[in-house]
C-alpha atoms as a PDB file:
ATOM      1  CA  UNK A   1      -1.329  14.962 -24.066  1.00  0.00           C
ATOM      2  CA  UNK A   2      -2.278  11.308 -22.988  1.00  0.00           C
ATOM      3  CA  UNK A   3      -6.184  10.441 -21.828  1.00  0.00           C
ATOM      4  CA  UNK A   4      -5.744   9.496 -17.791  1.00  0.00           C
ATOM      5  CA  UNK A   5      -8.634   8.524 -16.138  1.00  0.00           C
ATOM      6  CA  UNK A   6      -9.196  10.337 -12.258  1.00  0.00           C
ATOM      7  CA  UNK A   7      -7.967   6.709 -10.800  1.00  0.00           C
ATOM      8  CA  UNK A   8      -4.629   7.221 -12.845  1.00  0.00           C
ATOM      9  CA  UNK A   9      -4.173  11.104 -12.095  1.00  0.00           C
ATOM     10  CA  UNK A  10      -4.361  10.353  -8.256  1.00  0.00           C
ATOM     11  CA  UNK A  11      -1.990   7.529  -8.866  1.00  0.00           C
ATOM     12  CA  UNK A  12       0.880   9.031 -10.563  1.00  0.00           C
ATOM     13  CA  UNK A  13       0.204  12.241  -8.133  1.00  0.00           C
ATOM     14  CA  UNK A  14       0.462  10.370  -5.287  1.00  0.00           C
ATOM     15  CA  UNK A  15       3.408   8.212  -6.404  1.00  0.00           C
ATOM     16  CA  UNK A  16       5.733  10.169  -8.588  1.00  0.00           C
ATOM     17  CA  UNK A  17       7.569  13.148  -7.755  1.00  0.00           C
ATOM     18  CA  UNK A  18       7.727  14.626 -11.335  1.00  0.00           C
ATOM     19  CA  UNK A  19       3.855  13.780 -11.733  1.00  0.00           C
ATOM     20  CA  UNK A  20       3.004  17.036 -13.371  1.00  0.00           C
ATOM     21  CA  UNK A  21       5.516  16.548 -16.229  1.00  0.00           C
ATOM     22  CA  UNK A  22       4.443  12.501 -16.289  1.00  0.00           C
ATOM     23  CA  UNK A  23       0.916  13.646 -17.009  1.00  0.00           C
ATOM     24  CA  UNK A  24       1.857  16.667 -19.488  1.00  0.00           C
ATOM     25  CA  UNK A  25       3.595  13.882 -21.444  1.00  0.00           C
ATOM     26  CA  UNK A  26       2.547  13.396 -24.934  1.00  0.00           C
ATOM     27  CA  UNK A  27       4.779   9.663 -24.977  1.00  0.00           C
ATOM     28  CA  UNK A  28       3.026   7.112 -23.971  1.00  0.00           C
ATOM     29  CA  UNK A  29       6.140   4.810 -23.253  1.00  0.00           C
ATOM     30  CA  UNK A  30       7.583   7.152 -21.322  1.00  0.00           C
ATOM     31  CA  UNK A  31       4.666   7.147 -19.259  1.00  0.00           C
ATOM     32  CA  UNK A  32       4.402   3.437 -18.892  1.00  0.00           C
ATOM     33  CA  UNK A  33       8.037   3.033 -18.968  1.00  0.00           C
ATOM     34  CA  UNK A  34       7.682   4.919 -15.427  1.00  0.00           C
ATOM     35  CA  UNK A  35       4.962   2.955 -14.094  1.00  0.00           C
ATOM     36  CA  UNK A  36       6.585  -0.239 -15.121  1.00  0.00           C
ATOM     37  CA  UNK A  37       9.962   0.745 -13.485  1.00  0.00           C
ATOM     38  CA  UNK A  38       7.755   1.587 -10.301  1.00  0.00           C
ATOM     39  CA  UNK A  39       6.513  -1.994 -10.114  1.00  0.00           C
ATOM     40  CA  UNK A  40       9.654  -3.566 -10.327  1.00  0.00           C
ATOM     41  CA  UNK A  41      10.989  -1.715  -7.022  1.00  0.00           C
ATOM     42  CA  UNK A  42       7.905  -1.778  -5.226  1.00  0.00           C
ATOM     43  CA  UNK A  43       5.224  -4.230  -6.889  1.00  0.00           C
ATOM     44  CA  UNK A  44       6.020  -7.654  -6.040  1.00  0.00           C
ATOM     45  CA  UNK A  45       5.232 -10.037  -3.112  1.00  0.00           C
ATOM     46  CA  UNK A  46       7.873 -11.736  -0.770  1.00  0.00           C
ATOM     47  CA  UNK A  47       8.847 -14.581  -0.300  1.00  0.00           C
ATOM     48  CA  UNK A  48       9.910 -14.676  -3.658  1.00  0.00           C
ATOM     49  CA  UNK A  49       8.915 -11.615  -4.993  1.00  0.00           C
ATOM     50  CA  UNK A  50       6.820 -13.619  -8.241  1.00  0.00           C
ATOM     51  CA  UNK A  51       3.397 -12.824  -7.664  1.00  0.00           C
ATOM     52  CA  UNK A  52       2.545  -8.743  -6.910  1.00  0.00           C
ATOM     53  CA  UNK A  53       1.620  -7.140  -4.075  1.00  0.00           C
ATOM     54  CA  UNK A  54      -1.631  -5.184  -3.644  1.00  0.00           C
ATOM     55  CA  UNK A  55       0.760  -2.242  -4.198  1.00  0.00           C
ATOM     56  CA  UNK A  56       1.849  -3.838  -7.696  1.00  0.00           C
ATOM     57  CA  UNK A  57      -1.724  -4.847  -8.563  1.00  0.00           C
ATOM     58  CA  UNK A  58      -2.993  -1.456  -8.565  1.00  0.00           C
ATOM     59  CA  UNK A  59       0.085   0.207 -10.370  1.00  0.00           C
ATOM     60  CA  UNK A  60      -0.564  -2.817 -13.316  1.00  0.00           C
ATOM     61  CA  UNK A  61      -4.239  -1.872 -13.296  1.00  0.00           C
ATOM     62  CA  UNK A  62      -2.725   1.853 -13.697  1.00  0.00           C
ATOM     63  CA  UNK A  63      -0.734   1.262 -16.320  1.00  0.00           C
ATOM     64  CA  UNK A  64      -3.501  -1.075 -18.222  1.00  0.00           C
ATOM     65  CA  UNK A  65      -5.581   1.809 -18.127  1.00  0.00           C
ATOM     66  CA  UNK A  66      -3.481   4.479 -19.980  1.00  0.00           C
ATOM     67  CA  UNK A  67      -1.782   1.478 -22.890  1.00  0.00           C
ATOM     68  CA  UNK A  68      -5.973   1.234 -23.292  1.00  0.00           C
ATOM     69  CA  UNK A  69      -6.897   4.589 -23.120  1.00  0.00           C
ATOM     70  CA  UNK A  70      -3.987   5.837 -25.399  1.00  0.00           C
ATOM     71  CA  UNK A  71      -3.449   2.787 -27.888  1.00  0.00           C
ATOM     72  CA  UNK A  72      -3.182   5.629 -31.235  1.00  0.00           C
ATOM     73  CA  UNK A  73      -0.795   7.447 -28.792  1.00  0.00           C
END
């Protein structure tokens, strides 16, 4: 089982439908593998979609957490 801090629980609860078997994970590239897939549909800005969105910040600040938090996983 990964370390998640209360900020990342909520997030992956509130965002991912399979969030109880994301969190029960033991693989941390699954897990980020998720998160990172998640930004690319819904994380970036328009015009041009280069720079994120508020939405995208907080799912990179997510998924910094747990690669920190897990980096012997």
């Amino acid at each position: 089982m990964l370390n998640y801090t209360e900020n990342d629980r909520q997030f992956i609860e509130k965002n991912f439908e399979n969030a109880a078997q994301l969190l029960a994970s033991s693989s941390r590239r699954e897990v980020l593998l998720t998160i990172e897939n998640l930004i690319e549909q819904k994380g970036f800005a328009p015009p041009h979609y280069y720079d994120y969105n508020d939405f995208g910040r907080k799912a990179q600040t997510v998924y910094d957490s747990i690669y920190q938090n897990n980096e012997k996983s």
